[in-house]
C-alpha atoms as a PDB file:
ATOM      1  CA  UNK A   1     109.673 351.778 236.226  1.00  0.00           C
ATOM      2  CA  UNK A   2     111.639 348.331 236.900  1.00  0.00           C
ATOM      3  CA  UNK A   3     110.864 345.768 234.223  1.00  0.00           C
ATOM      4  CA  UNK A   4     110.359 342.510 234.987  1.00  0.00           C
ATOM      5  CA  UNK A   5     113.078 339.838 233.231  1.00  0.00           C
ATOM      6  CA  UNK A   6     111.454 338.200 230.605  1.00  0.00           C
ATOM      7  CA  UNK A   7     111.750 334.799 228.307  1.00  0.00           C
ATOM      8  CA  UNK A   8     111.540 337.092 225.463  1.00  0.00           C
ATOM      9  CA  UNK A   9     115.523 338.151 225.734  1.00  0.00           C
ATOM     10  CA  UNK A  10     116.719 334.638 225.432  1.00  0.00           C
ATOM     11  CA  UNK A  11     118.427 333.284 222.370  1.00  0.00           C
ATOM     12  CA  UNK A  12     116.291 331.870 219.358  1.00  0.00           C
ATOM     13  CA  UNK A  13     115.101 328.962 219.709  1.00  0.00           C
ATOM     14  CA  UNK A  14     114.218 328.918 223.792  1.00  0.00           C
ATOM     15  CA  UNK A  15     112.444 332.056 223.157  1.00  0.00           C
ATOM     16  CA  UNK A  16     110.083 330.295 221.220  1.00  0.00           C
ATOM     17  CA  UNK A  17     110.315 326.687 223.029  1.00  0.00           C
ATOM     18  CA  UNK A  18     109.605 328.897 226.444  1.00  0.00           C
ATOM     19  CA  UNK A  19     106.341 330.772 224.384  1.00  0.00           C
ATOM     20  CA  UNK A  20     104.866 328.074 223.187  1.00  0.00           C
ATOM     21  CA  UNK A  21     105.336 326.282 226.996  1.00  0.00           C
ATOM     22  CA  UNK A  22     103.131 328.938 228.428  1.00  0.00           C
ATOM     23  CA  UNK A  23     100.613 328.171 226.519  1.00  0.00           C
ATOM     24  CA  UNK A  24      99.770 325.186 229.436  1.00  0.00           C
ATOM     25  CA  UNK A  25     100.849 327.846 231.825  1.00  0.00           C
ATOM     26  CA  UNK A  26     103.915 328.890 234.472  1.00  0.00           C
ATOM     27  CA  UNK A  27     106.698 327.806 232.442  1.00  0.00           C
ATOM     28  CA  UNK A  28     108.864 325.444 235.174  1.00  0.00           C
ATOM     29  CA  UNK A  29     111.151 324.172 232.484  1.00  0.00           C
ATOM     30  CA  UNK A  30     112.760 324.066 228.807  1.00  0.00           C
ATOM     31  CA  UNK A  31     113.948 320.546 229.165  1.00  0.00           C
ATOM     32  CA  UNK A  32     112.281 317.364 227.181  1.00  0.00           C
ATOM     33  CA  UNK A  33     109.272 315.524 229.252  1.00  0.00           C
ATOM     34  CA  UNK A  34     109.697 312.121 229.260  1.00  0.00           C
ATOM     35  CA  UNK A  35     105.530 310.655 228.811  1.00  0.00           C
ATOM     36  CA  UNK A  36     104.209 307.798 229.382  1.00  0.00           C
ATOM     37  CA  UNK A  37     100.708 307.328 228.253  1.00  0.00           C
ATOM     38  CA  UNK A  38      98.680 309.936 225.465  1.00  0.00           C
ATOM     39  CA  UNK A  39      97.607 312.801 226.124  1.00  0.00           C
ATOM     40  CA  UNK A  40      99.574 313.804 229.354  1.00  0.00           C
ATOM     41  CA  UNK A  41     100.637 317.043 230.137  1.00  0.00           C
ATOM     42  CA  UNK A  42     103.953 318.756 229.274  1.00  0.00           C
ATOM     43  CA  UNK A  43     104.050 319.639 232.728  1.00  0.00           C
ATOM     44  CA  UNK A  44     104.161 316.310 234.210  1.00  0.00           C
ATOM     45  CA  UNK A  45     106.301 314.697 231.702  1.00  0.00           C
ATOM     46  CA  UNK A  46     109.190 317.290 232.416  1.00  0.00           C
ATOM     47  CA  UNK A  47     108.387 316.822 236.206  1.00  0.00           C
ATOM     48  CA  UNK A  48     108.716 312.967 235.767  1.00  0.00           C
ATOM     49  CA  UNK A  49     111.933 313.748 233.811  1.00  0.00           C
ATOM     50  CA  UNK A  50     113.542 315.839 236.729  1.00  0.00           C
ATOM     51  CA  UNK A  51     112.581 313.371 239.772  1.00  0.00           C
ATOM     52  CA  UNK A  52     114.158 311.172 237.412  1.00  0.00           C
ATOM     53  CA  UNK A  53     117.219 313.337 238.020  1.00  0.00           C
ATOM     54  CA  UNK A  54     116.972 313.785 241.353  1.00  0.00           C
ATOM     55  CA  UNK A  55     116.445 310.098 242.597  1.00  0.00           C
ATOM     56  CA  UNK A  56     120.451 309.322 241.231  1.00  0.00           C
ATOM     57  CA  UNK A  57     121.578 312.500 243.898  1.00  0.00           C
ATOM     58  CA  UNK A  58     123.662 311.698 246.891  1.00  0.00           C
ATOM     59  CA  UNK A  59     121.174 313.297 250.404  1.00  0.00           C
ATOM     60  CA  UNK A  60     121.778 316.409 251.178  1.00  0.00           C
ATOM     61  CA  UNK A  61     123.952 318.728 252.282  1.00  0.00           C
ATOM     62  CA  UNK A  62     126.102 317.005 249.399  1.00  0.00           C
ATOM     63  CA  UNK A  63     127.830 320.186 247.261  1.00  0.00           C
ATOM     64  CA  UNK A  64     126.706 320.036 243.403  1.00  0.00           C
ATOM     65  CA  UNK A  65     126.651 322.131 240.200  1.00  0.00           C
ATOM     66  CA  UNK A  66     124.285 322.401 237.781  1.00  0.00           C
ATOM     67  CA  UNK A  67     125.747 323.155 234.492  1.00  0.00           C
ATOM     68  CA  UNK A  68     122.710 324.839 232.340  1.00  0.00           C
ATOM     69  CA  UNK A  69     120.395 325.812 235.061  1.00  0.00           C
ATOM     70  CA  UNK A  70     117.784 327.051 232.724  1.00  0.00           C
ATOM     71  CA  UNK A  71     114.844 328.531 234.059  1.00  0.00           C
ATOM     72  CA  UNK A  72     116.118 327.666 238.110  1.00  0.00           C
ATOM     73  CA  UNK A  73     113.561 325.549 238.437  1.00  0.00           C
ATOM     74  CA  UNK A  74     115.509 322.263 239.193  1.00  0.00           C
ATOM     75  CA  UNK A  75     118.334 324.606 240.990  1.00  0.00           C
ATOM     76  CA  UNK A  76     115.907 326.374 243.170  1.00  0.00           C
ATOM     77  CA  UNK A  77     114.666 323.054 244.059  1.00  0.00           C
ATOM     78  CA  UNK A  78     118.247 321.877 245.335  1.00  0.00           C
ATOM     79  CA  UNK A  79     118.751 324.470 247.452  1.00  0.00           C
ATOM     80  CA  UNK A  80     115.288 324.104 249.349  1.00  0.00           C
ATOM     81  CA  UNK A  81     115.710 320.521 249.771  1.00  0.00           C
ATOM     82  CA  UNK A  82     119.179 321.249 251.652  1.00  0.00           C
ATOM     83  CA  UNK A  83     122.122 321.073 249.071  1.00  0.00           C
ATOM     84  CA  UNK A  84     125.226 323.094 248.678  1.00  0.00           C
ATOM     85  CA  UNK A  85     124.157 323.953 245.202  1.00  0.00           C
ATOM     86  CA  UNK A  86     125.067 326.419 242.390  1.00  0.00           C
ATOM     87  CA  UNK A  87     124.095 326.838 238.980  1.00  0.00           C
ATOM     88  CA  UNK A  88     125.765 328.424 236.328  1.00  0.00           C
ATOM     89  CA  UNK A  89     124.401 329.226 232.197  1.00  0.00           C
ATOM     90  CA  UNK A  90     126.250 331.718 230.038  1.00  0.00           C
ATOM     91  CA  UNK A  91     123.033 333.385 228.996  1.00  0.00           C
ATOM     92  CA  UNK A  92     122.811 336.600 232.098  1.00  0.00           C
ATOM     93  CA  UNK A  93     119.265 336.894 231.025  1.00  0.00           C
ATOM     94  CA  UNK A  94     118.377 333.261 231.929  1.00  0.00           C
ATOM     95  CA  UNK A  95     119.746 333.898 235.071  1.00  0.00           C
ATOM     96  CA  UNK A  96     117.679 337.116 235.563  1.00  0.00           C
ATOM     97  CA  UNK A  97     114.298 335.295 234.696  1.00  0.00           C
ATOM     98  CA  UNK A  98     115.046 332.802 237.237  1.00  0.00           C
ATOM     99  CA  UNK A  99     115.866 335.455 240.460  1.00  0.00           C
ATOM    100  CA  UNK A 100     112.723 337.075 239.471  1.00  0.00           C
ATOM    101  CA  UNK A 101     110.868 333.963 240.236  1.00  0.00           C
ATOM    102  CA  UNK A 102     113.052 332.323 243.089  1.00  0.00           C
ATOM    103  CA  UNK A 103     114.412 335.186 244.679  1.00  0.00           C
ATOM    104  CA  UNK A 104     117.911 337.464 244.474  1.00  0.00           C
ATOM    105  CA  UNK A 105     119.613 335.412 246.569  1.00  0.00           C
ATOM    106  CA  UNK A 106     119.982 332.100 243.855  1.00  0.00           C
ATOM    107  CA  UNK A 107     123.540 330.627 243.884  1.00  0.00           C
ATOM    108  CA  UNK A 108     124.007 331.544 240.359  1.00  0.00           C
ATOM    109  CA  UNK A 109     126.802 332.637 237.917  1.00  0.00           C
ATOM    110  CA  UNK A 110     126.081 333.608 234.261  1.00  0.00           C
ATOM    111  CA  UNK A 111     128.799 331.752 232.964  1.00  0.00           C
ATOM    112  CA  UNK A 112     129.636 328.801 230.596  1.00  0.00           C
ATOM    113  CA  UNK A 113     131.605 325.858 232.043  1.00  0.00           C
ATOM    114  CA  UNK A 114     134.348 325.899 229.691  1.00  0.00           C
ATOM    115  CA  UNK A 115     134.800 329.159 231.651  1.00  0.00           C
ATOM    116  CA  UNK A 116     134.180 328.541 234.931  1.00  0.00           C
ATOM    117  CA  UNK A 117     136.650 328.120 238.283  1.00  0.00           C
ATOM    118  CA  UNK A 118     135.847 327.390 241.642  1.00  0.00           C
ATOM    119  CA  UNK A 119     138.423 326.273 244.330  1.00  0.00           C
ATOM    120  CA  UNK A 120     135.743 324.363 246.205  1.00  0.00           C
ATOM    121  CA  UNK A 121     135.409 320.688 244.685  1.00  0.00           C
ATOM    122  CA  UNK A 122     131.549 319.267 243.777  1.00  0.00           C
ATOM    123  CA  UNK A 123     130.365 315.594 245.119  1.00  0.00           C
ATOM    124  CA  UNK A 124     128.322 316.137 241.953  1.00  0.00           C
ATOM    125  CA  UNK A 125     127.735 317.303 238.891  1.00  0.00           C
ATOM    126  CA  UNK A 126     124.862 317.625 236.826  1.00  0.00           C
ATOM    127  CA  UNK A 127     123.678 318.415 232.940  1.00  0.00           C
ATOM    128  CA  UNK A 128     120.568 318.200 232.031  1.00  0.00           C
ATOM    129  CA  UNK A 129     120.147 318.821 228.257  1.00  0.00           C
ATOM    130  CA  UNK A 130     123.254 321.114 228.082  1.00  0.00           C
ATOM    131  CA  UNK A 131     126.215 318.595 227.549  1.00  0.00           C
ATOM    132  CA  UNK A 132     124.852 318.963 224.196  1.00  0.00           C
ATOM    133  CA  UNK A 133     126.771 322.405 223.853  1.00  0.00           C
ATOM    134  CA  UNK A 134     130.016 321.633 224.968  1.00  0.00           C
ATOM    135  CA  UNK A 135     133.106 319.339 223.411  1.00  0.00           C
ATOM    136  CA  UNK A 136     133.048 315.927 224.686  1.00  0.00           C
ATOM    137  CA  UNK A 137     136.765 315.828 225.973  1.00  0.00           C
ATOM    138  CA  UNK A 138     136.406 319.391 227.197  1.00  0.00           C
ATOM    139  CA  UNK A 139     133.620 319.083 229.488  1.00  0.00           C
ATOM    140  CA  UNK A 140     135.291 315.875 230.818  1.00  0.00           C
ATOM    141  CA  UNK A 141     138.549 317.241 231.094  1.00  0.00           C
ATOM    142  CA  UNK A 142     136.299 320.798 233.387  1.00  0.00           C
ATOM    143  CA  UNK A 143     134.830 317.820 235.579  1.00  0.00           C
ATOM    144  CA  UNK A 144     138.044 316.695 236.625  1.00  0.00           C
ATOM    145  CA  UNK A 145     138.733 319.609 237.470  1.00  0.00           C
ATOM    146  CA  UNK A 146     135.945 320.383 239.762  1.00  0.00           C
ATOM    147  CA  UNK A 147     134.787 316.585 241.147  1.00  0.00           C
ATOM    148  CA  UNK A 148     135.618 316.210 244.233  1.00  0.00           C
ATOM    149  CA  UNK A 149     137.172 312.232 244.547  1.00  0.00           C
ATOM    150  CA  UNK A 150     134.156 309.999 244.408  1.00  0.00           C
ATOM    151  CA  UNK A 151     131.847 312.500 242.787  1.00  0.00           C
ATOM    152  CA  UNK A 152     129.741 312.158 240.162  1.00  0.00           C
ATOM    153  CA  UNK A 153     128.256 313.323 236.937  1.00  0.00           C
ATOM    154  CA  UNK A 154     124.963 312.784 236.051  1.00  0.00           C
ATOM    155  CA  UNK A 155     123.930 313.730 232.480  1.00  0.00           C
ATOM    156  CA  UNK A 156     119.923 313.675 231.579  1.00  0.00           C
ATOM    157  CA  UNK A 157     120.288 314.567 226.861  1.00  0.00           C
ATOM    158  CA  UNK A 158     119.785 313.034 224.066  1.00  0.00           C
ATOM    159  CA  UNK A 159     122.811 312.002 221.093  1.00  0.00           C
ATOM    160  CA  UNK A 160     123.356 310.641 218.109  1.00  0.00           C
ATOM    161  CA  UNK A 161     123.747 306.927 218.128  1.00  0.00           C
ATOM    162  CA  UNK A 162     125.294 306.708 214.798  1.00  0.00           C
ATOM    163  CA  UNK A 163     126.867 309.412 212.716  1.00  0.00           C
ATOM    164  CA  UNK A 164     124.136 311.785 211.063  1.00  0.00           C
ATOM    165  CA  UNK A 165     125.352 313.532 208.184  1.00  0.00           C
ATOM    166  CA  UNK A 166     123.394 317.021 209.170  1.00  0.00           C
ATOM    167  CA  UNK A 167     124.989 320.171 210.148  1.00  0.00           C
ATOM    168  CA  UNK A 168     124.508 320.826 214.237  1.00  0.00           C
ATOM    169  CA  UNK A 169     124.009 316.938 214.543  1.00  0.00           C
ATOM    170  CA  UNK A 170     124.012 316.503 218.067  1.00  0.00           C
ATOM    171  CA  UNK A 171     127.105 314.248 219.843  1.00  0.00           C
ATOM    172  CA  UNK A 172     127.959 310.712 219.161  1.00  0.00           C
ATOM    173  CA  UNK A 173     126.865 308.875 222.056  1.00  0.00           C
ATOM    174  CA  UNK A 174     129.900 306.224 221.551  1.00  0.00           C
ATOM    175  CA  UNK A 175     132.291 309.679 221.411  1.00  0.00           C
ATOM    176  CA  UNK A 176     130.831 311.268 224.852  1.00  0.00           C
ATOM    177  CA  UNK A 177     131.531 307.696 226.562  1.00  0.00           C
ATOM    178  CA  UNK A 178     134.711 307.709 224.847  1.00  0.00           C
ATOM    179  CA  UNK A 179     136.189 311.088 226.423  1.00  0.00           C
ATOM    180  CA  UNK A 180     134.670 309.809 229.927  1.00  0.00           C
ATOM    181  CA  UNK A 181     136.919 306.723 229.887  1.00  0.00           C
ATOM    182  CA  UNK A 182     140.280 309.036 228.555  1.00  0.00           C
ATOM    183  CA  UNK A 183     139.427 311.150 231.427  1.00  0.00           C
ATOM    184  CA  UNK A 184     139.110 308.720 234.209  1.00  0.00           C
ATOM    185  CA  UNK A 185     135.251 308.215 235.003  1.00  0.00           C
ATOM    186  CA  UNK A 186     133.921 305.268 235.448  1.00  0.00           C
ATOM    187  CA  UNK A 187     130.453 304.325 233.186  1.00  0.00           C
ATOM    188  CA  UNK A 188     128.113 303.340 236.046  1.00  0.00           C
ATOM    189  CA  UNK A 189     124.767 304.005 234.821  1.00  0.00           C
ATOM    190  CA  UNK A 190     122.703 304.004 231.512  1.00  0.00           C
ATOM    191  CA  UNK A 191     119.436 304.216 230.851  1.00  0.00           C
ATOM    192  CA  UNK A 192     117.907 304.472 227.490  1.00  0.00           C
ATOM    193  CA  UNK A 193     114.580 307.056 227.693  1.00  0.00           C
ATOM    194  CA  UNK A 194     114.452 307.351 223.889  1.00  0.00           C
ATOM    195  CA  UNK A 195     110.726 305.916 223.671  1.00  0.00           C
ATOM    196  CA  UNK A 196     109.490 308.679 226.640  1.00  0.00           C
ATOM    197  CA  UNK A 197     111.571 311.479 225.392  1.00  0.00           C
ATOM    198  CA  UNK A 198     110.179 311.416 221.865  1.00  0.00           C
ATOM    199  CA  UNK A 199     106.358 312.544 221.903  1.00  0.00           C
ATOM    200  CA  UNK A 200     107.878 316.020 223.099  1.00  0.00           C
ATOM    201  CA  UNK A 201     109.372 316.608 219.472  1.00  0.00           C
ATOM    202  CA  UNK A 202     105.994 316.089 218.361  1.00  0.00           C
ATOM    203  CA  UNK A 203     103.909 318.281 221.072  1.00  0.00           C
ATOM    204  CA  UNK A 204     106.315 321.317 220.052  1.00  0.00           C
ATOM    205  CA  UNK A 205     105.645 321.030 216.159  1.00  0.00           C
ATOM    206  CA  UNK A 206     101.745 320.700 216.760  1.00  0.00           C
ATOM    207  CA  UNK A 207     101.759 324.130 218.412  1.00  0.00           C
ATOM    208  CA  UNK A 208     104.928 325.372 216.408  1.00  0.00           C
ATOM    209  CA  UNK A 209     103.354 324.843 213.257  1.00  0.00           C
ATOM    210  CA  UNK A 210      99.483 326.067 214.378  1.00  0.00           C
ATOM    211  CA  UNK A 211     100.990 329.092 216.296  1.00  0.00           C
ATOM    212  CA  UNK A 212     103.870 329.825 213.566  1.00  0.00           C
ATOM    213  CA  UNK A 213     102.537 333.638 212.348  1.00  0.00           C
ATOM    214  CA  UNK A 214     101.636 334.606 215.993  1.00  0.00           C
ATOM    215  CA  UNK A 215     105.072 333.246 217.738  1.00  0.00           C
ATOM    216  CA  UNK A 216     106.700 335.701 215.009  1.00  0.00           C
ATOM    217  CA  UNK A 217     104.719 338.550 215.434  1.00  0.00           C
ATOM    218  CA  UNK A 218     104.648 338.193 219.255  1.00  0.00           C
ATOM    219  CA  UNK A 219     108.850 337.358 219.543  1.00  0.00           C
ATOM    220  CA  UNK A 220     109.731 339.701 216.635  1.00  0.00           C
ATOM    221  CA  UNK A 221     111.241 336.674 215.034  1.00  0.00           C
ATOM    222  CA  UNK A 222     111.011 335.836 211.263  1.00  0.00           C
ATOM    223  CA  UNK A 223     108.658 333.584 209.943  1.00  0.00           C
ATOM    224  CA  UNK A 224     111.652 332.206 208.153  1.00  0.00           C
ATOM    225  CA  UNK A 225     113.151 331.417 211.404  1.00  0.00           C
ATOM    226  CA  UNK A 226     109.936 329.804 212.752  1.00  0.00           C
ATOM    227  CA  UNK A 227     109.281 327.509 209.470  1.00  0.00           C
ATOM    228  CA  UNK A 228     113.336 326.436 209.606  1.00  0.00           C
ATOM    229  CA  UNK A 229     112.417 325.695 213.444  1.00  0.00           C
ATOM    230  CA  UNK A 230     109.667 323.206 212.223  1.00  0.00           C
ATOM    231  CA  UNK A 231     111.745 321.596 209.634  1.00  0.00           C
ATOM    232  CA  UNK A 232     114.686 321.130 212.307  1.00  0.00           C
ATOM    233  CA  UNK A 233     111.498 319.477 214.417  1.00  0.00           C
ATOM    234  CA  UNK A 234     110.740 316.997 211.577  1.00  0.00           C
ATOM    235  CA  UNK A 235     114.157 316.498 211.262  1.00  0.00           C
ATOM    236  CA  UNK A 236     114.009 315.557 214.850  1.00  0.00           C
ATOM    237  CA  UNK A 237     110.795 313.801 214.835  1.00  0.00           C
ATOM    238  CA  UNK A 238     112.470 311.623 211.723  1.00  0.00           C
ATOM    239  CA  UNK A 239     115.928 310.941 213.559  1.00  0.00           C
ATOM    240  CA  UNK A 240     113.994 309.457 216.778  1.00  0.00           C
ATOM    241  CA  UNK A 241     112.127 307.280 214.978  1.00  0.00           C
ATOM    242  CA  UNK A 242     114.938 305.764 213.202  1.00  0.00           C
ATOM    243  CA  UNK A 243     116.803 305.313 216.122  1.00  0.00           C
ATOM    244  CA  UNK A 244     119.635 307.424 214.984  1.00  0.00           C
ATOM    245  CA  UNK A 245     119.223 309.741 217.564  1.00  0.00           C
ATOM    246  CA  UNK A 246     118.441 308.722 221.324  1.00  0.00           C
ATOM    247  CA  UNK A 247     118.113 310.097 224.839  1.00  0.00           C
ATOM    248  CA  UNK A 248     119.972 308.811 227.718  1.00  0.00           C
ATOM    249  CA  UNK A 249     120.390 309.012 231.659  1.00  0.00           C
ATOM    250  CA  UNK A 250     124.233 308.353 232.100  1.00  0.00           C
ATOM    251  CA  UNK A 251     125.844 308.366 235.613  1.00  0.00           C
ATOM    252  CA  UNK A 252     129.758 308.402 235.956  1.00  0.00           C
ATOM    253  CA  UNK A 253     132.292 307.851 239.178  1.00  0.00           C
ATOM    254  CA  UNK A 254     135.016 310.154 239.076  1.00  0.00           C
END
C-alpha cells in the first residue's frame, strides 16, 4: 500500500509547529503570520505575510528561487501565476509532503543552498524565514553566484537587533546587512514587521502549552522536548517585546 508523505517525518520542531497548525485546518504554511487586529486567524495572517512577499516580485515569466520552500505552498503558487520558479530545502521529506499536495511535477530539489549549483542565473531570489539557517557571508557570497545582474533578493525573517547572549540566538540584523554590502548588494528596502509578526509567538504557546501531553504522544516526541519548546517560546515571546529581537522585509539589488 503507498503511504501518503506526512508532516510527521520532519525535523523537531516543524513537526510540532505543522501539528499544532492543523488544528485550524489544511496546513498552507510554517512561516510567521503577520496580524493585524485580535483574534484573526493564523491562516490569514500567514496569507497577508506571503502577498506581502509577492507584491516586491518582478511580473512574470521572471526566473526565481526559493530557498526554504517549506510546505510548496508559496512555490506552487509561483509557478501557477507564470514564473520560471524552483524551490529547493534540504529536508527530502518536505519536499515529498509538498508533491503530494501540488503534484509530481514541482520544480523542486531537496537540497540546502550552501550546496546548490545551477548554470542558469535567477532575476530573483527569495527566503522566507530560512536565511535564519545559513552564515551571513555565505549565503551572500551563493547569491552572487546565482543572481543574474540586476536581480534581487528578497528576505521575509526575523533577527536579533542587538547581541543576545543565548545559545541558537538568531542573526544580528546589523551583521546580515553587513555581509550584503562586502558582497556587492545594494540595501534597497526595509521594512520593520516586528509589531505584526509577534502575536504568532504567542498563538503557538497557547496551544503548545494546552496540547503539550497529546503533541507528544501523537509525534512520539518527549514531553521534555515539548516543555523546552515552550520555554524557547517564552524566550521568544520575552525577546520581541524587548525589542531585542525583530522581523524584517529586506530587499537587495545585486
Amino acid at each position: 500500500m503507498k503511504t501518503t508523505p506526512s508532516h510527521r517525518g520532519f525535523p523537531f520542531p516543524l513537526n510540532v509547529l505543522f501539528h499544532v497548525l492543523a488544528e485550524d485546518g489544511e496546513v498552507e504554511s510554517l512561516h510567521y503570520g503577520l496580524f493585524e487586529r485580535a483574534g484573526e486567524s493564523m491562516r490569514d495572517a500567514q496569507r497577508r505575510s506571503s502577498a506581502l512577499l509577492l507584491q516586491r516580485l518582478p511580473p512574470p515569466p521572471a526566473r526565481l528561487l526559493d530557498v526554504g520552500m517549506g510546505t510548496g505552498t508559496t512555490l506552487a503558487r509561483l509557478v501557477a501565476m507564470g514564473y520560471d520558479a524552483e524551490g529547493i530545502t534540504p529536508d527530502a521529506n518536505q519536499i515529498a509532503v509538498a508533491r503530494s499536495r501540488f503534484g509530481p511535477d514541482l520544480p523542486a530539489r531537496a537540497l540546502a543552498l550552501e550546496a546548490f549549483r545551477e548554470p542558469r542565473l535567477y532575476g530573483t531570489i527569495l527566503f522566507q524565514e530560512s536565511s535564519q539557517y545559513i552564515e551571513s557571508h555565505r549565503l551572500f557570497e551563493r547569491c552572487r553566484e546565482l543572481a543574474a545582474p540586476g536581480a534581487r533578493v528578497v528576505v521575509l525573517d526575523e533577527f536579533a537587533a542587538r547581541a543576545v547572549n543565548r545559545p541558537g540566538a538568531l542573526h544580528r540584523l546589523d551583521h546580515f546587512l553587513a555581509a550584503a554590502r562586502a558582497l556587492g548588494f545594494r540595501h534597497e528596502e526595509e521594512v520593520d514587521l516586528s509589531a505584526q509578526a509577534a502575536p504568532t509567538v504567542a498563538w503557538f504557546l497557547e496551544r503548545l502549552s494546552r496540547r503539550r501531553g497529546e503533541l507528544a504522544a501523537e509525534l512520539s516526541v518527549s514531553e521534555a522536548q515539548i516543555d523546552g519548546l515552550i520555554e524557547s517560546g517564552k524566550a521568544y515571546r520575552d525577546l520581541y517585546a524587548s525589542g531585542d529581537y525583530v522581523y524584517r522585509l529586506l530587499r537587495f539589488w545585486a
